[in-house]
N, C-alpha and C. Protein backbone atom coordinates (compact mmCIF):
# COMPACT_ATOMS: atom_id res chain seq x y z
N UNK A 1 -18.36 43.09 0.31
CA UNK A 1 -17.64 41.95 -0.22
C UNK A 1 -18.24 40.68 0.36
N UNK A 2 -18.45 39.68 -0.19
CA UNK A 2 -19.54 38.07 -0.25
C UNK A 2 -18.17 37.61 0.69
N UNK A 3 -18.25 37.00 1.57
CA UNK A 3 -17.38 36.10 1.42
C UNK A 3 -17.78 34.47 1.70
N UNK A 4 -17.68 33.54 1.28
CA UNK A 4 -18.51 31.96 1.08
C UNK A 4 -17.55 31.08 2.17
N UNK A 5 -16.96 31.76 2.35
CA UNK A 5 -15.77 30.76 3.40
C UNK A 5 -14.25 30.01 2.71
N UNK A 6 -13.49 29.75 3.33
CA UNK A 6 -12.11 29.20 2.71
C UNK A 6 -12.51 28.33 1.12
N UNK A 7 -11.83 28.82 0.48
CA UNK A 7 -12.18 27.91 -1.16
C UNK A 7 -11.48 26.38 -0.86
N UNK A 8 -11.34 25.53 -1.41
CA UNK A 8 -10.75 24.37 -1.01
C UNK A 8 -10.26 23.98 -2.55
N UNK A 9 -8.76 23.94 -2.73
CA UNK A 9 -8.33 23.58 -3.82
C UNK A 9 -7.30 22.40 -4.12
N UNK A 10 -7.77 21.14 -5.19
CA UNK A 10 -7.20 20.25 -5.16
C UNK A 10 -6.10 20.08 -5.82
N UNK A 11 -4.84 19.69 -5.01
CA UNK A 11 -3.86 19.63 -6.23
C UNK A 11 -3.84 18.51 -6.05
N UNK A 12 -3.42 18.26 -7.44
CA UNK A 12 -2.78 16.58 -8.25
C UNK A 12 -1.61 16.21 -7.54
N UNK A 13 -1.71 15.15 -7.53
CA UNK A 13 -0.47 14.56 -6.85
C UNK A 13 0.89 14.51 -8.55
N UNK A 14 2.47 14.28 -8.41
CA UNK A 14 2.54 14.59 -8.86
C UNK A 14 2.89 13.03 -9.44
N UNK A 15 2.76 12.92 -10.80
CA UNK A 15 2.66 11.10 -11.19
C UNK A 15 4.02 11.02 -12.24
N UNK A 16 4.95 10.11 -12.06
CA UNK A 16 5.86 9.48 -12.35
C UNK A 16 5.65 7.97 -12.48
N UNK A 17 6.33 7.74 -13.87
CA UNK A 17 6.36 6.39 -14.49
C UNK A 17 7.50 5.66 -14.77
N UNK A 18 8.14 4.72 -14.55
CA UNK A 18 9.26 4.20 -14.36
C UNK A 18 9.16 3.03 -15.37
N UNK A 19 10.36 2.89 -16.11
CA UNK A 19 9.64 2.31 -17.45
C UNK A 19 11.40 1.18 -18.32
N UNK A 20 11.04 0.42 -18.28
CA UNK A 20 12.46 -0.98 -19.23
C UNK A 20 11.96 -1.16 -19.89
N UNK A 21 12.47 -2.65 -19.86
CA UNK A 21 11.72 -3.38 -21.13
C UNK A 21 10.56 -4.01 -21.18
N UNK A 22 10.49 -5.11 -20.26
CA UNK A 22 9.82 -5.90 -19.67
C UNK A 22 8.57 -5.96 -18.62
N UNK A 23 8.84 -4.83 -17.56
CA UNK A 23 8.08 -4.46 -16.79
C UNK A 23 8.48 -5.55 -15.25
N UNK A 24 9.61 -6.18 -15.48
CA UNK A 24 9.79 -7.51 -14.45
C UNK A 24 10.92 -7.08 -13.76
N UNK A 25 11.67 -6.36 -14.12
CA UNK A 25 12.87 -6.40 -13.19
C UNK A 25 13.34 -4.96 -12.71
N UNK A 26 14.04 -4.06 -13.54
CA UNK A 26 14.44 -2.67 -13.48
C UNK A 26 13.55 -1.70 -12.96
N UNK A 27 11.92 -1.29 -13.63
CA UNK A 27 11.16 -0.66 -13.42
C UNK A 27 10.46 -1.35 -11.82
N UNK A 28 10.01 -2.30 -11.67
CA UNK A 28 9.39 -2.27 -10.73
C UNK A 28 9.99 -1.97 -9.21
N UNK A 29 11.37 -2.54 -9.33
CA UNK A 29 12.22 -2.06 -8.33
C UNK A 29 12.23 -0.52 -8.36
N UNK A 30 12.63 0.34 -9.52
CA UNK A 30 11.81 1.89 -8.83
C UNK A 30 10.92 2.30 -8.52
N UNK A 31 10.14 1.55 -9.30
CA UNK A 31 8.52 2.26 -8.86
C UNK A 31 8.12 1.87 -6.79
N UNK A 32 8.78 0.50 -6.79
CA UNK A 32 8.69 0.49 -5.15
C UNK A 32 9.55 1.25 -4.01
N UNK A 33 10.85 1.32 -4.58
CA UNK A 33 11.78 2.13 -3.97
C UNK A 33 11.33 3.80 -4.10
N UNK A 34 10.93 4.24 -4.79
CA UNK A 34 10.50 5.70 -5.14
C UNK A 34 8.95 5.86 -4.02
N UNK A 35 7.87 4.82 -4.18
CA UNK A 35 6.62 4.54 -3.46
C UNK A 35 7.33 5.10 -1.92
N UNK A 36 7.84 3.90 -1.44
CA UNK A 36 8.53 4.05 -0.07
C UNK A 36 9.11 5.06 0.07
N UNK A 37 10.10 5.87 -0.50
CA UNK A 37 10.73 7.27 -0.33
C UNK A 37 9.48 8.07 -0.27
N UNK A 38 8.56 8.04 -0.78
CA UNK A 38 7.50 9.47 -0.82
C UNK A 38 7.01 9.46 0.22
N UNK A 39 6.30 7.62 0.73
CA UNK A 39 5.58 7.14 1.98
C UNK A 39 6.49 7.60 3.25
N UNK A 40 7.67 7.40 3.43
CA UNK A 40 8.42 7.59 4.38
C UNK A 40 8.51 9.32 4.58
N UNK A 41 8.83 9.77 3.61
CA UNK A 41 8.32 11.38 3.67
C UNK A 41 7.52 12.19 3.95
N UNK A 42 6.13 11.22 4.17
CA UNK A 42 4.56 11.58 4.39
C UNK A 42 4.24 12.13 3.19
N UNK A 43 4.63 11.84 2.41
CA UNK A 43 4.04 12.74 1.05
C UNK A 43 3.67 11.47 -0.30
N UNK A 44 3.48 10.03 0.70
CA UNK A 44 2.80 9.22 0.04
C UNK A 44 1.29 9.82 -1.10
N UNK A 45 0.45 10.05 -0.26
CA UNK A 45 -0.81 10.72 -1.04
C UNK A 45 -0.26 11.81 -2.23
N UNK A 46 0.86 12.46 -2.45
CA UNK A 46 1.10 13.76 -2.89
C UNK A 46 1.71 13.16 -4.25
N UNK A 47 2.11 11.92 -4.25
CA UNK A 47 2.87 11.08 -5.14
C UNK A 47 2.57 10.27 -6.00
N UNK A 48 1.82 9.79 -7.09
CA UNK A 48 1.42 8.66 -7.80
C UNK A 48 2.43 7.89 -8.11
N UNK A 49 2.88 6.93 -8.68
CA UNK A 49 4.56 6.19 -8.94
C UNK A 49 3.63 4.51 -9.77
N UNK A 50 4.30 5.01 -10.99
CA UNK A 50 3.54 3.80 -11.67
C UNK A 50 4.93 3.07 -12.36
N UNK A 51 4.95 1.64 -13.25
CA UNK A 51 6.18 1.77 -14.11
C UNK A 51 5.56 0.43 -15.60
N UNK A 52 6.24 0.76 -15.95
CA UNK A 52 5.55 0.33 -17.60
C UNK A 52 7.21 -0.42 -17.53
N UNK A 53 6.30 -1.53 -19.37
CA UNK A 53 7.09 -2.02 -19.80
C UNK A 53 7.36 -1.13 -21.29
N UNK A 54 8.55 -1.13 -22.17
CA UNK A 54 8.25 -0.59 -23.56
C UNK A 54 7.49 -1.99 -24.66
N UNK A 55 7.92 -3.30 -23.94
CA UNK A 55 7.36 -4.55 -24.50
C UNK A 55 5.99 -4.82 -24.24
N UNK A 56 5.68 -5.95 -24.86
CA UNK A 56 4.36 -6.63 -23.84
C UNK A 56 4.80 -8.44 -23.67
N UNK A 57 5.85 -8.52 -23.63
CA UNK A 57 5.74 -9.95 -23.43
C UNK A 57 5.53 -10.06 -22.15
N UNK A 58 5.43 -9.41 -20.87
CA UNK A 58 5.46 -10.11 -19.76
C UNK A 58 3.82 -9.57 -19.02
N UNK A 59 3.32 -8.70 -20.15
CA UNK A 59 2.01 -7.85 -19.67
C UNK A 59 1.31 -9.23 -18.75
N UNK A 60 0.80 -8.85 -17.27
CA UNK A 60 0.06 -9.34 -15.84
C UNK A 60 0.76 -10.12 -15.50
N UNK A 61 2.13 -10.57 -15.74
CA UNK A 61 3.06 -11.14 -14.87
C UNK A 61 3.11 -10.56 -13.55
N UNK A 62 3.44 -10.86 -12.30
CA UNK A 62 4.65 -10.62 -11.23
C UNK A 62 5.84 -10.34 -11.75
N UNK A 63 6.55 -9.58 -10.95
CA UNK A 63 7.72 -9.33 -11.15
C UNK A 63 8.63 -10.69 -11.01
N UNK A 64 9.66 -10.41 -11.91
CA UNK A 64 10.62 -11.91 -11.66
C UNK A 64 10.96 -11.98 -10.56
N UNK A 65 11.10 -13.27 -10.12
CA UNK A 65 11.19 -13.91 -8.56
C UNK A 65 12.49 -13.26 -7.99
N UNK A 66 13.40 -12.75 -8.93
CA UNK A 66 14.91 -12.10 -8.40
C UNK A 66 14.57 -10.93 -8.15
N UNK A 67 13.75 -10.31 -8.81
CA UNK A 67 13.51 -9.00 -8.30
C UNK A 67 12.42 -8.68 -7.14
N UNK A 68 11.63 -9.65 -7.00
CA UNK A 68 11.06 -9.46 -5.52
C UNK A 68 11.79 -9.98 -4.44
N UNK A 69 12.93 -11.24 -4.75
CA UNK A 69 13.91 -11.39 -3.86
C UNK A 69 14.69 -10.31 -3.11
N UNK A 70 15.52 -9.78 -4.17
CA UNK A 70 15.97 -8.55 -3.50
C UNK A 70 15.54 -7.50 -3.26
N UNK A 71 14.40 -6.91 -3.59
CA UNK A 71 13.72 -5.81 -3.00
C UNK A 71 13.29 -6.27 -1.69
N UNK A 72 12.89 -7.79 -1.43
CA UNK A 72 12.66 -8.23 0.23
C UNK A 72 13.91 -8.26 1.18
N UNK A 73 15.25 -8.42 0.42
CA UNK A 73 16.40 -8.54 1.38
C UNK A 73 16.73 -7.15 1.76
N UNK A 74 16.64 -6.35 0.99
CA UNK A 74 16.21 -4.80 1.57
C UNK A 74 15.23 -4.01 2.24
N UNK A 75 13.95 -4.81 2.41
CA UNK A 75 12.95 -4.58 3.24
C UNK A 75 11.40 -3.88 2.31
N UNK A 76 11.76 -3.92 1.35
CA UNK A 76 10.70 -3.77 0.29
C UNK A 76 9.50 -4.92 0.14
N UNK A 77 8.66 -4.50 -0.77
CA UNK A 77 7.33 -5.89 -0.80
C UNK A 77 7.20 -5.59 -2.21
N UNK A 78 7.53 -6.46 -3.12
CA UNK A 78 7.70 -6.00 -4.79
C UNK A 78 6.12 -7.12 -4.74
N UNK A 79 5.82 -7.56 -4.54
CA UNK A 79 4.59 -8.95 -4.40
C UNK A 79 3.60 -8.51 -5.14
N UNK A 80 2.92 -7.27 -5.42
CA UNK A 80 1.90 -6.75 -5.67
C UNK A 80 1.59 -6.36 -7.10
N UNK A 81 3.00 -6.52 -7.57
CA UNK A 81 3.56 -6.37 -8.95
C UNK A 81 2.81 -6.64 -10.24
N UNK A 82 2.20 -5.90 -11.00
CA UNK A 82 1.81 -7.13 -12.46
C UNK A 82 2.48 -5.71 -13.70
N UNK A 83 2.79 -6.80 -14.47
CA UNK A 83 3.61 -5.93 -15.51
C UNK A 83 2.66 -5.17 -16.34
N UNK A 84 2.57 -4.06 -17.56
CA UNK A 84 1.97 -3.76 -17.93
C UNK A 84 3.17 -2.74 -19.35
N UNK A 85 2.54 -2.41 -20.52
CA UNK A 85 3.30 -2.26 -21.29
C UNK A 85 2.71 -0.66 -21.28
N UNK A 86 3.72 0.09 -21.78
CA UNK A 86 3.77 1.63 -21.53
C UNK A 86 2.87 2.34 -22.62
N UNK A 87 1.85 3.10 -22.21
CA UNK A 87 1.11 3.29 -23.50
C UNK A 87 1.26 4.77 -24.07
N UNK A 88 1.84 5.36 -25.05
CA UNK A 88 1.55 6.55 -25.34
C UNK A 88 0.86 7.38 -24.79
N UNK A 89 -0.40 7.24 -24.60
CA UNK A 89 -1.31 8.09 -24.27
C UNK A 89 -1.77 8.49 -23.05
N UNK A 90 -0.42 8.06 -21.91
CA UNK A 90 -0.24 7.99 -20.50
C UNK A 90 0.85 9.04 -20.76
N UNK A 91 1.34 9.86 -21.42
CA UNK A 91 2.27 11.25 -21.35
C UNK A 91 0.78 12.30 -21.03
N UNK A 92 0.22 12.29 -21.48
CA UNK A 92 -0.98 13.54 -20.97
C UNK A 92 -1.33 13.48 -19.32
N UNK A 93 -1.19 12.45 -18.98
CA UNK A 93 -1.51 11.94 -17.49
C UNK A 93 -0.13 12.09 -16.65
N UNK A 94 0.85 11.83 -17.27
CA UNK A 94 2.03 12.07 -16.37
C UNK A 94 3.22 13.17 -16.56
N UNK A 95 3.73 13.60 -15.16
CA UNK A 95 4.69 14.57 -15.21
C UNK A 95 5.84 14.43 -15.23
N UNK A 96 6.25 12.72 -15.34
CA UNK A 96 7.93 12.43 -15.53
C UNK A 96 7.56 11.05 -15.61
N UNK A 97 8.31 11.00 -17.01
CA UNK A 97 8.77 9.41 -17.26
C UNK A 97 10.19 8.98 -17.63
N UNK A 98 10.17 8.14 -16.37
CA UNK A 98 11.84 7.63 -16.33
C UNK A 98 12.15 5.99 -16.95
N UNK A 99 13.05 6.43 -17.88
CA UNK A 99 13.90 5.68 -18.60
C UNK A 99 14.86 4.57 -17.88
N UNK A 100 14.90 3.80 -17.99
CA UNK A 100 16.63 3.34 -16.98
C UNK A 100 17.43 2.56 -17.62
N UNK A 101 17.06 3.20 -18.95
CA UNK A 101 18.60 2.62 -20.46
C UNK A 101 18.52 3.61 -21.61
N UNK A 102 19.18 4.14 -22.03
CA UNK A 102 18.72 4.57 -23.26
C UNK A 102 18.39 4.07 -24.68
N UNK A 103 18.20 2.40 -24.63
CA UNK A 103 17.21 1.85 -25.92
C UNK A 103 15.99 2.34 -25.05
N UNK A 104 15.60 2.47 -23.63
CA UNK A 104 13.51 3.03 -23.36
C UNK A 104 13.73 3.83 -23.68
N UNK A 105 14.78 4.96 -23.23
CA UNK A 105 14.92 6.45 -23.76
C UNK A 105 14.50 6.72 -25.15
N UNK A 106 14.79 6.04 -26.20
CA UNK A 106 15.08 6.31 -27.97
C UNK A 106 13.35 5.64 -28.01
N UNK A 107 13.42 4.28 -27.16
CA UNK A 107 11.53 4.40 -27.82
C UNK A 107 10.55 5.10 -27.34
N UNK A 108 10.84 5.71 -25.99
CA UNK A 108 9.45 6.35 -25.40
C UNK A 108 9.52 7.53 -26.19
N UNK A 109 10.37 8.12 -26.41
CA UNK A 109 10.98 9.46 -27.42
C UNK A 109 10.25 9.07 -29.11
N UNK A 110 10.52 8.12 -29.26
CA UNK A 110 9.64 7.98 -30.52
C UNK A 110 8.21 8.24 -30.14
N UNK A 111 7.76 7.33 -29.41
CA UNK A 111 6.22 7.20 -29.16
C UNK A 111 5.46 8.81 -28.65
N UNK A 112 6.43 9.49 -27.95
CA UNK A 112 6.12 11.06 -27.51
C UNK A 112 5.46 12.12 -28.88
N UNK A 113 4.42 11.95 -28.93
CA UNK A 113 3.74 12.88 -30.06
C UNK A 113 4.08 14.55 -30.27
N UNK A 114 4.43 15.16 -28.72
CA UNK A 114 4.61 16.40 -28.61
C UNK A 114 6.30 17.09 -27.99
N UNK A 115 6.34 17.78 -28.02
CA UNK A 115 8.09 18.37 -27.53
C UNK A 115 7.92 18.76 -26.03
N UNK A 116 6.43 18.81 -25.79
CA UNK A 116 5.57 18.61 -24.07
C UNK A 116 6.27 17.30 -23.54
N UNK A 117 5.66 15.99 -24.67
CA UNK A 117 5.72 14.75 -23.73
C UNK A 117 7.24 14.65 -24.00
N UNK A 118 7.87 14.73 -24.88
CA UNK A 118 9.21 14.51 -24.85
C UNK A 118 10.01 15.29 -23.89
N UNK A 119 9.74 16.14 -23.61
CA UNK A 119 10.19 17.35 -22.26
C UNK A 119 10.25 16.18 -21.05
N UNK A 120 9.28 15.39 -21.04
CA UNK A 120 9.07 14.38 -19.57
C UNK A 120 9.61 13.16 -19.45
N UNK A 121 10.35 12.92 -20.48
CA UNK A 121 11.34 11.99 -20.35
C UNK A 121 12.45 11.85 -19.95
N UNK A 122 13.31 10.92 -18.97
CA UNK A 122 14.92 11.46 -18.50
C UNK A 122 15.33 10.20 -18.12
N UNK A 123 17.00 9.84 -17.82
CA UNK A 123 17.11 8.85 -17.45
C UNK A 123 17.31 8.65 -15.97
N UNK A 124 17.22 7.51 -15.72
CA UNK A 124 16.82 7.37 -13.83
C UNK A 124 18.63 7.70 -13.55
N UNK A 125 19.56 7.31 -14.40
CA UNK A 125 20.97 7.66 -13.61
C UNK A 125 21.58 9.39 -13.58
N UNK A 126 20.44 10.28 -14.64
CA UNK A 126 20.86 11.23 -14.74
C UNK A 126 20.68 11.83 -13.94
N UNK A 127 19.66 11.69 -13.02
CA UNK A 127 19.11 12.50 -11.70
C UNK A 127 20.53 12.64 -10.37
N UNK A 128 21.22 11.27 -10.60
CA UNK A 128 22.38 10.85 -9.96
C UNK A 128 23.86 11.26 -10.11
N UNK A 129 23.90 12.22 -9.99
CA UNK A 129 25.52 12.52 -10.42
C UNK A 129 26.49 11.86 -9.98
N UNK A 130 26.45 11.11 -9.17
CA UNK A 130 27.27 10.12 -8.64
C UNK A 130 27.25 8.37 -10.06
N UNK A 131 25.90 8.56 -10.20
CA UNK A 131 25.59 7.49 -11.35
C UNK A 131 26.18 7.86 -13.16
N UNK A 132 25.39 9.28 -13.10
CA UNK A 132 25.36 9.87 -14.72
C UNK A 132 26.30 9.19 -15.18
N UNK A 133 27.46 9.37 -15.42
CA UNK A 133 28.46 8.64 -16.12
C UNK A 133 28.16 7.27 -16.43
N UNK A 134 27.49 5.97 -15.94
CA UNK A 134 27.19 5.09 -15.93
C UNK A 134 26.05 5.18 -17.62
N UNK A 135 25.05 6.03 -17.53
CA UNK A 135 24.25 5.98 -18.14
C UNK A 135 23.05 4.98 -18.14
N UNK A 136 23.11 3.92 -18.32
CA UNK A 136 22.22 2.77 -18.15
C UNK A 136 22.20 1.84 -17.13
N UNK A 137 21.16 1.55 -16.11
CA UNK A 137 20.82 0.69 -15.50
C UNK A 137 21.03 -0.85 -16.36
N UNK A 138 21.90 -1.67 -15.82
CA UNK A 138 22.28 -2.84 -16.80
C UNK A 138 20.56 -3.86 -15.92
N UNK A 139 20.37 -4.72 -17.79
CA UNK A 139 19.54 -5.37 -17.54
C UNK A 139 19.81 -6.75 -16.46
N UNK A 140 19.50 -6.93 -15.19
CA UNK A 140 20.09 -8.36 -14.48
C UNK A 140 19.43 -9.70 -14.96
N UNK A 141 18.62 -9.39 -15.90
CA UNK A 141 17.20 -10.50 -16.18
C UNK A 141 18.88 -12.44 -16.60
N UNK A 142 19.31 -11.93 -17.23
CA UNK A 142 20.36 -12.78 -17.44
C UNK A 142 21.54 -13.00 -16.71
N UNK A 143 21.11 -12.68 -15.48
CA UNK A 143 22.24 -13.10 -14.34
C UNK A 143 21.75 -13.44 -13.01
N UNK A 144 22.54 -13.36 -12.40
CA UNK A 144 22.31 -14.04 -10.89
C UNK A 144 21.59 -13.15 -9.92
N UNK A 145 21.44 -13.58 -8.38
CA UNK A 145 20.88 -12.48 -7.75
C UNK A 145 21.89 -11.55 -7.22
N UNK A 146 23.03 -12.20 -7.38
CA UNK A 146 23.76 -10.93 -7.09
C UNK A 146 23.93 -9.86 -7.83
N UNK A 147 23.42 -9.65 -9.09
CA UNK A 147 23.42 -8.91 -9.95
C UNK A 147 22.14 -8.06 -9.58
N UNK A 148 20.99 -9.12 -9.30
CA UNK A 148 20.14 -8.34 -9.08
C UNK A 148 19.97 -6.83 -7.88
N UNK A 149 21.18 -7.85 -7.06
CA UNK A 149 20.72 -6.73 -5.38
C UNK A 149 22.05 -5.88 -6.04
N UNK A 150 22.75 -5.48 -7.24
CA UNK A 150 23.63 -4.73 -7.20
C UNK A 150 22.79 -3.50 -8.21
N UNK A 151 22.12 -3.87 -9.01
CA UNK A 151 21.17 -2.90 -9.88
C UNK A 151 20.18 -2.24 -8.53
N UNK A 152 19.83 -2.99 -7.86
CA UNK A 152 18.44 -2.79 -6.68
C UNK A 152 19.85 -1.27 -5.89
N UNK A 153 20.57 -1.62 -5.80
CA UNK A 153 21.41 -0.72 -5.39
C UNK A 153 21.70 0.73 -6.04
N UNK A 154 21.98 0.66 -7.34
CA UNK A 154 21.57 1.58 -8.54
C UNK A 154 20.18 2.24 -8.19
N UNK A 155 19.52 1.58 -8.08
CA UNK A 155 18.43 2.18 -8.79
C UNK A 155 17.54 2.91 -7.37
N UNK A 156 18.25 2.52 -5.83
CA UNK A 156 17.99 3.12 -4.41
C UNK A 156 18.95 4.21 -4.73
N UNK A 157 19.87 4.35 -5.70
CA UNK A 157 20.80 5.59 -4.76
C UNK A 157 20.24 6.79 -6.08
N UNK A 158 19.66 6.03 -7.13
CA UNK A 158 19.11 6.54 -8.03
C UNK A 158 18.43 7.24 -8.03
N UNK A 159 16.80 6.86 -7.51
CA UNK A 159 15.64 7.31 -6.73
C UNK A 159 15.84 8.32 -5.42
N UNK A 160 17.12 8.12 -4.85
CA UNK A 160 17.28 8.83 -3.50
C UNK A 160 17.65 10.10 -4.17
N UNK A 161 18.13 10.45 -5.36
CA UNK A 161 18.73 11.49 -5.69
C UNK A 161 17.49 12.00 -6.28
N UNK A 162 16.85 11.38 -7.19
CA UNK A 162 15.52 12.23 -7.88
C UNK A 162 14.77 12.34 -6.67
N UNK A 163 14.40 11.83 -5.48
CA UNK A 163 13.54 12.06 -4.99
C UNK A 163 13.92 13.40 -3.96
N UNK A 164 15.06 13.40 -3.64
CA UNK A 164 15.55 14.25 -3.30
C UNK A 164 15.21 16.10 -4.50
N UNK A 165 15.25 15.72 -5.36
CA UNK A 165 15.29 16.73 -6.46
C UNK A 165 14.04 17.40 -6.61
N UNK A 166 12.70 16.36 -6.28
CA UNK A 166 11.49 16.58 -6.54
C UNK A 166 10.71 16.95 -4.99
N UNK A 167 11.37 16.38 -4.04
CA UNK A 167 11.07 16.67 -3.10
C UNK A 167 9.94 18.33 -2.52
N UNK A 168 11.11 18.86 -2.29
CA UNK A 168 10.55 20.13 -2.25
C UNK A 168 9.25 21.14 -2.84
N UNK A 169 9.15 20.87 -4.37
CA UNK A 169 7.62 20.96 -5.25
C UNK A 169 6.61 20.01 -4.79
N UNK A 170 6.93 18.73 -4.77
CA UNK A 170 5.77 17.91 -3.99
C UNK A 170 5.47 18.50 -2.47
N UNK A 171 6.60 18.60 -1.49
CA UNK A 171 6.48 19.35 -0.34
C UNK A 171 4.94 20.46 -0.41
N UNK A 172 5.42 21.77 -1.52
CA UNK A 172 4.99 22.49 -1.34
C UNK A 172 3.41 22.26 -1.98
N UNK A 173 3.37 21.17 -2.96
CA UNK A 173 2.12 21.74 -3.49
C UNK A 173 1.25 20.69 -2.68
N UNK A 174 1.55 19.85 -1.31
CA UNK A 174 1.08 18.60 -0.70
C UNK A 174 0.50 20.34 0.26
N UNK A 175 0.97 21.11 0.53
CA UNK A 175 0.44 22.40 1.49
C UNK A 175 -0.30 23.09 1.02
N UNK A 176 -0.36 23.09 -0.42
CA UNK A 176 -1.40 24.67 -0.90
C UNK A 176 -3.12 23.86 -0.82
């Protein structure tokens, strides 16, 4: 029997897309809150975490100034932010794309070509049983910052629950 020495096999990290309207307010606050949960886990590298808009009006913006506000009064860095609009052809590339209303839900579901990519769609409160009932992350873009750090709140206890959920598969395949 040959033997060539230990094989070395790469697994994919596992990539999640976090996805509104805009790309300025809702989504980017998960995509940073979810970043930090994986980083804090050590399973940063094991994790990709991207987030789309379903629009393009705000495509290479920063995030709105309320939403990097309160992701900083929580200890987050939203700064790095540029918006970008969600493209179809990013379901072949990713293994979960999260919704956080169900008008993204009804369009990414349109745009899903296969019963594959539609399989990878869900909403960010459903992961939350404490949330589910809620259903939709309300848009804060038309309110104050206190609105904002109360969604930023949503959408931490949100992420704490999916990340919690996914945890363990990332765990294991960050070892093989």
């Amino acid at each position: 029997m040959d033997f060539d020495g230990p094989t070395t096999k790469t697994v994919e990290p596992f990539r999640i897309c976090f996805v509104c309207a805009g790309n300025i307010c809702r989504s980017p606050m998960a995509e940073v809150v979810f970043t930090s949960l994986a980083a804090r886990a050590g399973l940063g590298a094991h994790v990709s975490v991207a987030s789309a808009g379903t629009g393009d009006w705000h495509v290479g913006e920063q995030a709105d100034g309320r939403t990097v506000a309160a992701l900083h009064r929580r200890g987050y860095d939203g700064t790095a932010h540029r918006a970008r609009q969600f493209e179809a052809e990013w379901f072949a590339d990713l293994d979960l794309v999260v919704a956080l209303d169900r008008s993204h839900e009804r369009i990414l579901r349109s745009w899903a070509t296969t019963d594959e990519d539609r399989g990878k769609i869900g909403l960010l409160l459903a992961f939350d049983a404490g949330q589910v009932h809620l259903g939709d992350v309300p848009d804060p873009y038309y309110s104050d910052d206190r609105m904002f750090d109360e969604v930023l709140g949503m959408i931490e206890r949100a992420c704490i629950a999916l990340f919690r959920q996914l945890q363990p598969a990332v765990r294991q395949g960050a070892t093989q």
